[in-house]
PDB file of N, CA and C in Angstrom:
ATOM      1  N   UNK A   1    -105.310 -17.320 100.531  1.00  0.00           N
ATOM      2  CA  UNK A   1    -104.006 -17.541  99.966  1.00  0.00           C
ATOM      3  C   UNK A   1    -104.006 -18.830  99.159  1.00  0.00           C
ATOM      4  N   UNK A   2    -102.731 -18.681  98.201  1.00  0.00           N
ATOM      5  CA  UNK A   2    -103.111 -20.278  97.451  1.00  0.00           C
ATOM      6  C   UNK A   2    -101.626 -20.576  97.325  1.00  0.00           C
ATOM      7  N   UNK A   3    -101.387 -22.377  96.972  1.00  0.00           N
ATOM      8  CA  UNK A   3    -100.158 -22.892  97.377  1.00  0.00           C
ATOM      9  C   UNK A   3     -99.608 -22.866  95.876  1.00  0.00           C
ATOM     10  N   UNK A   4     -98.379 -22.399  96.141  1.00  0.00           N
ATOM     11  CA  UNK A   4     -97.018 -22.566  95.367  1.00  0.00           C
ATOM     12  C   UNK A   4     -97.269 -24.327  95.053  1.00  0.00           C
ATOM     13  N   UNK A   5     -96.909 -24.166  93.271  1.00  0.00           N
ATOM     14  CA  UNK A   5     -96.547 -25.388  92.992  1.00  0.00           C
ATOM     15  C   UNK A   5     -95.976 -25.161  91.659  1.00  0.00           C
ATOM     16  N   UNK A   6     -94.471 -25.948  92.102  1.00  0.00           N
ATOM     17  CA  UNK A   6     -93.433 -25.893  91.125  1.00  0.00           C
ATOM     18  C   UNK A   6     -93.877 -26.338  89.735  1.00  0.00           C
ATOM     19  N   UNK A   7     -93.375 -26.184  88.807  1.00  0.00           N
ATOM     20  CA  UNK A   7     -93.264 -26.707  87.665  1.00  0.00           C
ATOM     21  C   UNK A   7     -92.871 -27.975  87.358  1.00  0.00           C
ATOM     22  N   UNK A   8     -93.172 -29.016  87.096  1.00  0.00           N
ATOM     23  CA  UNK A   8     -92.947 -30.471  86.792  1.00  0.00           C
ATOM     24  C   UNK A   8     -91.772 -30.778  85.212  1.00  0.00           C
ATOM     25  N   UNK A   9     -91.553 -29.347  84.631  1.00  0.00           N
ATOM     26  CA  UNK A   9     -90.917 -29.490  83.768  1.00  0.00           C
ATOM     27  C   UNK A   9     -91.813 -29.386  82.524  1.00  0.00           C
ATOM     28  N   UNK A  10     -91.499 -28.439  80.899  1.00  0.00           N
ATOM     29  CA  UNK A  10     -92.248 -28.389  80.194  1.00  0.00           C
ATOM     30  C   UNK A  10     -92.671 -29.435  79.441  1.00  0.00           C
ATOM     31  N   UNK A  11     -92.173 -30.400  79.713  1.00  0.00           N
ATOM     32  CA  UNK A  11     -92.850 -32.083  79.145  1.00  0.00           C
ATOM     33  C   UNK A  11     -93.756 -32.312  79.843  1.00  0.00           C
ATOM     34  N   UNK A  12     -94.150 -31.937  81.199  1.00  0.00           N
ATOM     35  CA  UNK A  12     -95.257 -32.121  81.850  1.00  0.00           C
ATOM     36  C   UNK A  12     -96.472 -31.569  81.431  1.00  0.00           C
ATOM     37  N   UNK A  13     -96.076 -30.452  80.883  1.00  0.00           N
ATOM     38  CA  UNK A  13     -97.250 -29.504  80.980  1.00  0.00           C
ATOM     39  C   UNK A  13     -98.337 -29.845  80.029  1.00  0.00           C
ATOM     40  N   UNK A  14     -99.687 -29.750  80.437  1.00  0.00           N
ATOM     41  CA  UNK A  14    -100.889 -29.941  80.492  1.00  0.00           C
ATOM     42  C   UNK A  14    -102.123 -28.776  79.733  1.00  0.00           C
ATOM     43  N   UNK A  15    -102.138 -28.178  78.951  1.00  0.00           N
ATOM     44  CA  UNK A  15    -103.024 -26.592  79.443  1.00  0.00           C
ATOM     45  C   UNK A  15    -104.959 -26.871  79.043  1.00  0.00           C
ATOM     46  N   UNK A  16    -105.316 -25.938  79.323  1.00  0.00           N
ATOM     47  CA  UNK A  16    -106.592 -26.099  78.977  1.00  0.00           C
ATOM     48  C   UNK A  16    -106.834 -24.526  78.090  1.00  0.00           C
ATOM     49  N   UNK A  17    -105.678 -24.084  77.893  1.00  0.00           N
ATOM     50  CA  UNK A  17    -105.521 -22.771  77.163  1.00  0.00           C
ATOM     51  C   UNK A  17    -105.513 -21.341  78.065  1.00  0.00           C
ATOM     52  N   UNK A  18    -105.511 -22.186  79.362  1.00  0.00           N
ATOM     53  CA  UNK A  18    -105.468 -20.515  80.348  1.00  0.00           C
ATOM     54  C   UNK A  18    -104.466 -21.202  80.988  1.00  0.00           C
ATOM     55  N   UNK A  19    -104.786 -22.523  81.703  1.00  0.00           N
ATOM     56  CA  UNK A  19    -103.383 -22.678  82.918  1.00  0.00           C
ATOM     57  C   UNK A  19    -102.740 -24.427  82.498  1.00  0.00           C
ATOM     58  N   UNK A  20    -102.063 -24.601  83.534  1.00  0.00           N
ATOM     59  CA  UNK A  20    -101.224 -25.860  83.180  1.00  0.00           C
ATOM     60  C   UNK A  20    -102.089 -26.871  84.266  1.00  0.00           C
ATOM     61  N   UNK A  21    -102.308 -27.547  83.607  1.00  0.00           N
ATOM     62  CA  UNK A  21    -103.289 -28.816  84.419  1.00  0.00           C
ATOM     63  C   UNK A  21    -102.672 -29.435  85.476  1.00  0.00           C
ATOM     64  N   UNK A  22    -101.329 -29.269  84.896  1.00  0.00           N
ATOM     65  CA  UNK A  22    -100.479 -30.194  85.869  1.00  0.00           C
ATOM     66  C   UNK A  22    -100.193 -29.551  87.389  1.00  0.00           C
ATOM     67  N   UNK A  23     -99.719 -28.245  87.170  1.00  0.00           N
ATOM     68  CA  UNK A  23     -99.357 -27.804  88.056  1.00  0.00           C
ATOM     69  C   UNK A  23    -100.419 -26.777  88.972  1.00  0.00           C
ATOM     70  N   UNK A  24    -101.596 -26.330  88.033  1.00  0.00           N
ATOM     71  CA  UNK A  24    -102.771 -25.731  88.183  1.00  0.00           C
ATOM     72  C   UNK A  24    -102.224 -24.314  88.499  1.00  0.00           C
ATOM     73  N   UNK A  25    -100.833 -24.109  87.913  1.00  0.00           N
ATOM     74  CA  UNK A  25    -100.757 -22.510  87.585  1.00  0.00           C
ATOM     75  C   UNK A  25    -101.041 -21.793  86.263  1.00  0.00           C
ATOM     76  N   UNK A  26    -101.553 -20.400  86.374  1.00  0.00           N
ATOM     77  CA  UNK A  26    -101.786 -19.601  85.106  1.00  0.00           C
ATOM     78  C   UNK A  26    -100.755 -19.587  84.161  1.00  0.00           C
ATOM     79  N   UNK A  27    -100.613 -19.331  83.054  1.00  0.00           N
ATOM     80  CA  UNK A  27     -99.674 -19.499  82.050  1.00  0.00           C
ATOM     81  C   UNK A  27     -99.166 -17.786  82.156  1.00  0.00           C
ATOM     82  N   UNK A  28    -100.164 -16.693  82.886  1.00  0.00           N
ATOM     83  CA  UNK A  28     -99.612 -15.647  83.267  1.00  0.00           C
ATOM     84  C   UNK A  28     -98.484 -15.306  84.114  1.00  0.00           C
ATOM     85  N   UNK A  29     -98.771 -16.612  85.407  1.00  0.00           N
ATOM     86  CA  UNK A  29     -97.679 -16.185  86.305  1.00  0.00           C
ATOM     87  C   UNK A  29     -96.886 -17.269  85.882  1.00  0.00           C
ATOM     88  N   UNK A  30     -96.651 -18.469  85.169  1.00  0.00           N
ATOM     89  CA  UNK A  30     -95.374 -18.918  84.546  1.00  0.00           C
ATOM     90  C   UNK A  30     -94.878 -18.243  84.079  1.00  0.00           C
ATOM     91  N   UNK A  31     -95.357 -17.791  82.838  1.00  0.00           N
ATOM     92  CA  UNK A  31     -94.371 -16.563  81.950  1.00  0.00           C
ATOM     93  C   UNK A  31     -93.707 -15.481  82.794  1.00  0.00           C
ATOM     94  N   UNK A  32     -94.558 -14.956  83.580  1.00  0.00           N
ATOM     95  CA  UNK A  32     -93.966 -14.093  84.355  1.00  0.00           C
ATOM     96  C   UNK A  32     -92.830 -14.444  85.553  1.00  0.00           C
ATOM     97  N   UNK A  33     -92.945 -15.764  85.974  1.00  0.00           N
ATOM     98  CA  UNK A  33     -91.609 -16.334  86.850  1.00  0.00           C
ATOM     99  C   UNK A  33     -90.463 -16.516  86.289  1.00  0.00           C
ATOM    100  N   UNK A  34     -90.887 -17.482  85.015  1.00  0.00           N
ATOM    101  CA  UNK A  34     -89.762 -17.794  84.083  1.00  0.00           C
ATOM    102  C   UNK A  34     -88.921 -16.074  83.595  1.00  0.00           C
ATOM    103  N   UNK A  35     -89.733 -15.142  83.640  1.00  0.00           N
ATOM    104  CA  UNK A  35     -88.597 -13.841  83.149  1.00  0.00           C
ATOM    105  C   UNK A  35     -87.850 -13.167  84.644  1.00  0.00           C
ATOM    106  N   UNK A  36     -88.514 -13.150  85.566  1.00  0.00           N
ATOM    107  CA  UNK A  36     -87.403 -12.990  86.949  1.00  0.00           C
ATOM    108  C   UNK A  36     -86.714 -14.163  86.468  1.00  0.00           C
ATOM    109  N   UNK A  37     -86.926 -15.140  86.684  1.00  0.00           N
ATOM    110  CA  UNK A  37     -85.875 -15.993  87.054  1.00  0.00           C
ATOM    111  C   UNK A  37     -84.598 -15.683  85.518  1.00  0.00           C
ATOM    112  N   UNK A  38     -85.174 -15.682  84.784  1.00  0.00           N
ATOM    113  CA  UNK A  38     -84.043 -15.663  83.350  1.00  0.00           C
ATOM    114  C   UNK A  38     -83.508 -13.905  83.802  1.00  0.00           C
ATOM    115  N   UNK A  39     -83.806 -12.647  84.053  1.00  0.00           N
ATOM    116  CA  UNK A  39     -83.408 -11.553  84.329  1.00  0.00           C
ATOM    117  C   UNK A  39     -82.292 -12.058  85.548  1.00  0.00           C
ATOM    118  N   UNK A  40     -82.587 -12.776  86.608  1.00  0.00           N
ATOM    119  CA  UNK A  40     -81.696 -13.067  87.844  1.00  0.00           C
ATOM    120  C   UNK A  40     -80.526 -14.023  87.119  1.00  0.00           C
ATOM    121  N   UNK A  41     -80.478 -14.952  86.616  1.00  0.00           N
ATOM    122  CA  UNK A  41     -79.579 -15.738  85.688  1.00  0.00           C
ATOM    123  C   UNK A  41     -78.458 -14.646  84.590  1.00  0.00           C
ATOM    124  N   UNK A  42     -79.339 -13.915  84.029  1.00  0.00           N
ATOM    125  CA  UNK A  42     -78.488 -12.687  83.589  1.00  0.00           C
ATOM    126  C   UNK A  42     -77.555 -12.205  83.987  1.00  0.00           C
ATOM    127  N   UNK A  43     -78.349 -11.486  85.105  1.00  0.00           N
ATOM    128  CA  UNK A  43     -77.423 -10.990  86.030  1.00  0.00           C
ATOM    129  C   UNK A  43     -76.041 -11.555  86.417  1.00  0.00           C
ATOM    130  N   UNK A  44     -76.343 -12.690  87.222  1.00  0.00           N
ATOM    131  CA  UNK A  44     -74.971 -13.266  87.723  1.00  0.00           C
ATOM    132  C   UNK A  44     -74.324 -13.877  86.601  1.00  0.00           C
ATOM    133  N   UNK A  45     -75.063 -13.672  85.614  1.00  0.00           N
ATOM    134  CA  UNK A  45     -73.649 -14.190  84.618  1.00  0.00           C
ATOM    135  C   UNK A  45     -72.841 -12.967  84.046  1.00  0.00           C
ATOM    136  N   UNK A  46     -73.588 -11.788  83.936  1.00  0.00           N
ATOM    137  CA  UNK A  46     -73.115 -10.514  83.623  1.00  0.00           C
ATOM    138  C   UNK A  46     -72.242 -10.194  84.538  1.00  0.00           C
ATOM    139  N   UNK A  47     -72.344 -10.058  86.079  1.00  0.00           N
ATOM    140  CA  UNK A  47     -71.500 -10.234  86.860  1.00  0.00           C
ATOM    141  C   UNK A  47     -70.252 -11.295  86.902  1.00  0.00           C
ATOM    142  N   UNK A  48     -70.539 -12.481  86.266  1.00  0.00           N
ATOM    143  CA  UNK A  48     -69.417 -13.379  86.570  1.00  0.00           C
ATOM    144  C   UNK A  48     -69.150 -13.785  87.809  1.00  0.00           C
ATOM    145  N   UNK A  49     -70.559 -13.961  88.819  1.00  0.00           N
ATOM    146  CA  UNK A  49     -70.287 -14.506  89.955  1.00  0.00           C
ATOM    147  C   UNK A  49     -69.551 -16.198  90.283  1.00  0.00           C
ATOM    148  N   UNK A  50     -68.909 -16.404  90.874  1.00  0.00           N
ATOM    149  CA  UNK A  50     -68.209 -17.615  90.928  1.00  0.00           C
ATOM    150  C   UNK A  50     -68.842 -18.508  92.202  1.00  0.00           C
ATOM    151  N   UNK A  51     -69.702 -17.516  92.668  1.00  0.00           N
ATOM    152  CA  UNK A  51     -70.972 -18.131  94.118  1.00  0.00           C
ATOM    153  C   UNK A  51     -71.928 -18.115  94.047  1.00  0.00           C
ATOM    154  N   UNK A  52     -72.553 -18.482  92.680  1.00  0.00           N
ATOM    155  CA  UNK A  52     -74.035 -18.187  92.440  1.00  0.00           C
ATOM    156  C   UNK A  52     -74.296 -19.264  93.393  1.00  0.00           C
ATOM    157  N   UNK A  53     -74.450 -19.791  93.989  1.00  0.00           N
ATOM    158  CA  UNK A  53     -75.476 -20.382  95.259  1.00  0.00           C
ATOM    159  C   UNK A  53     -75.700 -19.390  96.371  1.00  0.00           C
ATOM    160  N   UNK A  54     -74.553 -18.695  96.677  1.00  0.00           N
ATOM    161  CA  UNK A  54     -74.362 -17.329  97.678  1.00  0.00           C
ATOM    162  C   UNK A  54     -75.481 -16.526  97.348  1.00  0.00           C
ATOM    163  N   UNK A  55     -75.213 -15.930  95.967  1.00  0.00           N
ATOM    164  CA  UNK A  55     -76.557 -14.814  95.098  1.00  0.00           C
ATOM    165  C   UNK A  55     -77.616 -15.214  95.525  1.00  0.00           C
ATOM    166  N   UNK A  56     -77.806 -16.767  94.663  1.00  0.00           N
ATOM    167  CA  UNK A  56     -79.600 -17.444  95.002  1.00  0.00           C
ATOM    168  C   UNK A  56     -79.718 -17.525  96.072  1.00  0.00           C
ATOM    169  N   UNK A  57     -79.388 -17.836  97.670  1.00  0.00           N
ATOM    170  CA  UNK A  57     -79.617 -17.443  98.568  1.00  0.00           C
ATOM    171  C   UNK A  57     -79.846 -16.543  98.788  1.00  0.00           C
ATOM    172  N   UNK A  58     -78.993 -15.576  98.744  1.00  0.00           N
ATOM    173  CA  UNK A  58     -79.566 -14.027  99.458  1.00  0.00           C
ATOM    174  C   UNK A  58     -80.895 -13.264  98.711  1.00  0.00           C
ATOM    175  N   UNK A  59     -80.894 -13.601  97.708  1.00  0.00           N
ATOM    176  CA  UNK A  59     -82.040 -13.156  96.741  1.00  0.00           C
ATOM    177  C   UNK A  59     -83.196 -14.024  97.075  1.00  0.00           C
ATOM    178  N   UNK A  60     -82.826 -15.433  97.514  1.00  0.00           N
ATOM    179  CA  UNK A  60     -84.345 -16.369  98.254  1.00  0.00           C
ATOM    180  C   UNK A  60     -85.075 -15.514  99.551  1.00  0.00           C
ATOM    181  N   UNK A  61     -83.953 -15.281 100.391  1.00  0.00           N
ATOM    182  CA  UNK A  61     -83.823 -14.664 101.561  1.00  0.00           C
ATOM    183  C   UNK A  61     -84.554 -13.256 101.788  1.00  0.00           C
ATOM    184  N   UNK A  62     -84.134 -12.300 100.631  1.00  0.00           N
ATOM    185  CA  UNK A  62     -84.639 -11.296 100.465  1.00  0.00           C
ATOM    186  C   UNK A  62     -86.344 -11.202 100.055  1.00  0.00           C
ATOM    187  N   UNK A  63     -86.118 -11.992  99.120  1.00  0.00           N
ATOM    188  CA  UNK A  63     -87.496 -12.026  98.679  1.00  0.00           C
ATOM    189  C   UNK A  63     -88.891 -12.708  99.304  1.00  0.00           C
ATOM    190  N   UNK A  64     -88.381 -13.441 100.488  1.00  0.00           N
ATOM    191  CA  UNK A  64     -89.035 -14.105 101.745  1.00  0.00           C
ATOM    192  C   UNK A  64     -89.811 -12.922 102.543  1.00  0.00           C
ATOM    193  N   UNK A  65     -88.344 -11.899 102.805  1.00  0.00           N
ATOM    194  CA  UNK A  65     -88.480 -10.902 103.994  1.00  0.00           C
ATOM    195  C   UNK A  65     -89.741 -10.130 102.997  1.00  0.00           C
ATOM    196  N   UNK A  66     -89.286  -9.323 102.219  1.00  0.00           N
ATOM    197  CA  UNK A  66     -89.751  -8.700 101.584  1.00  0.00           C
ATOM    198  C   UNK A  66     -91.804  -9.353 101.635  1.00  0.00           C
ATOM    199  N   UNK A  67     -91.989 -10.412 101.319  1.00  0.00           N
ATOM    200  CA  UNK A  67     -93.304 -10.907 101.425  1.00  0.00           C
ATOM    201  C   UNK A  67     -93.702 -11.099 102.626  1.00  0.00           C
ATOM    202  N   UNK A  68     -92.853 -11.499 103.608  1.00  0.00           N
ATOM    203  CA  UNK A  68     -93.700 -11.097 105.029  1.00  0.00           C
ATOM    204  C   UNK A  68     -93.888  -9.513 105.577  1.00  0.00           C
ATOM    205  N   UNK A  69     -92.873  -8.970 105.075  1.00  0.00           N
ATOM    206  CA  UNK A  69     -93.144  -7.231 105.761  1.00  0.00           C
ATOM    207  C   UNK A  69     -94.316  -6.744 104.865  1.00  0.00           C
ATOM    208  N   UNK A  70     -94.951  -6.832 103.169  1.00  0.00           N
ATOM    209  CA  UNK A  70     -95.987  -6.717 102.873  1.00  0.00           C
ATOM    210  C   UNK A  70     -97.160  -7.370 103.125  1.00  0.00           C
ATOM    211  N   UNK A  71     -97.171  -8.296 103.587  1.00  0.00           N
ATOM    212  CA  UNK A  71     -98.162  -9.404 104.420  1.00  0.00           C
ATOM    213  C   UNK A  71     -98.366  -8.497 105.584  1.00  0.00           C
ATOM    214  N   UNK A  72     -97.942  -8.303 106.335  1.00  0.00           N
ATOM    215  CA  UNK A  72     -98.378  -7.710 107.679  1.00  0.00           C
ATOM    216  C   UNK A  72     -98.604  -6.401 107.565  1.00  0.00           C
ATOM    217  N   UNK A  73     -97.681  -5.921 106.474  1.00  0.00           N
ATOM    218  CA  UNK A  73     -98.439  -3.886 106.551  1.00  0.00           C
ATOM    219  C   UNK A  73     -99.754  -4.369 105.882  1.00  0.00           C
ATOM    220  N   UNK A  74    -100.165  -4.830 105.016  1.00  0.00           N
ATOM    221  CA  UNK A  74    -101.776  -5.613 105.032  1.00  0.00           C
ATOM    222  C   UNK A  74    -102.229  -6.065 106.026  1.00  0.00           C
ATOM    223  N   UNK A  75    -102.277  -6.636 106.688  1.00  0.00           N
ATOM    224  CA  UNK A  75    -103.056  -7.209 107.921  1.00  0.00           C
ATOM    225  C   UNK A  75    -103.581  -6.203 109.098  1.00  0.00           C
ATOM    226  N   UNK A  76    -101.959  -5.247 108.997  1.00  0.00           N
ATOM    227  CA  UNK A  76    -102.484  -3.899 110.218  1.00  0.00           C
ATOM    228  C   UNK A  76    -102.987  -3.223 109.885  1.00  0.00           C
ATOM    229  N   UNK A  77    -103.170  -2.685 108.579  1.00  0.00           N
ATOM    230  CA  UNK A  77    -103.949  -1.582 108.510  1.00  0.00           C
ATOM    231  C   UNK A  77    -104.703  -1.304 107.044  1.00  0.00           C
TER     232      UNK A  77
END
């Protein structure tokens, strides 16, 4: 497994033309976080939620569960 590491902000960033030096993530899975995260931002604005902290929680929450129940149907079998 390998560790999560946030983004320092795009003034930080570093590349060597594949990943960000700084943060030593791929420029694949940035791009690819940055569009969940901008699709989830969508959303609750399309909605007009007035609790987006409520949303980002339950969607943190979900997406936690969700990676441990595929973690372990891997492990058993």
């Amino acid at each position: 497994m390998s560790r999560f590491t946030p983004c320092k902000g795009k003034t930080a960033c570093r590349d060597d033309g594949k990943q960000c030096l700084t943060c030593g993530r791929s420029f694949e899975e940035i791009t690819r976080t940055r569009e969940l995260i901008d699709a989830l931002a969508e959303l609750a604005c399309i909605q007009n939620y007035d609790n987006v902290g409520e949303f980002v929680a339950y969607i943190a929450g979900k997406v936690e569960k969700k990676v441990r129940f595929r973690r372990e149907g891997k492990e058993s079998g």
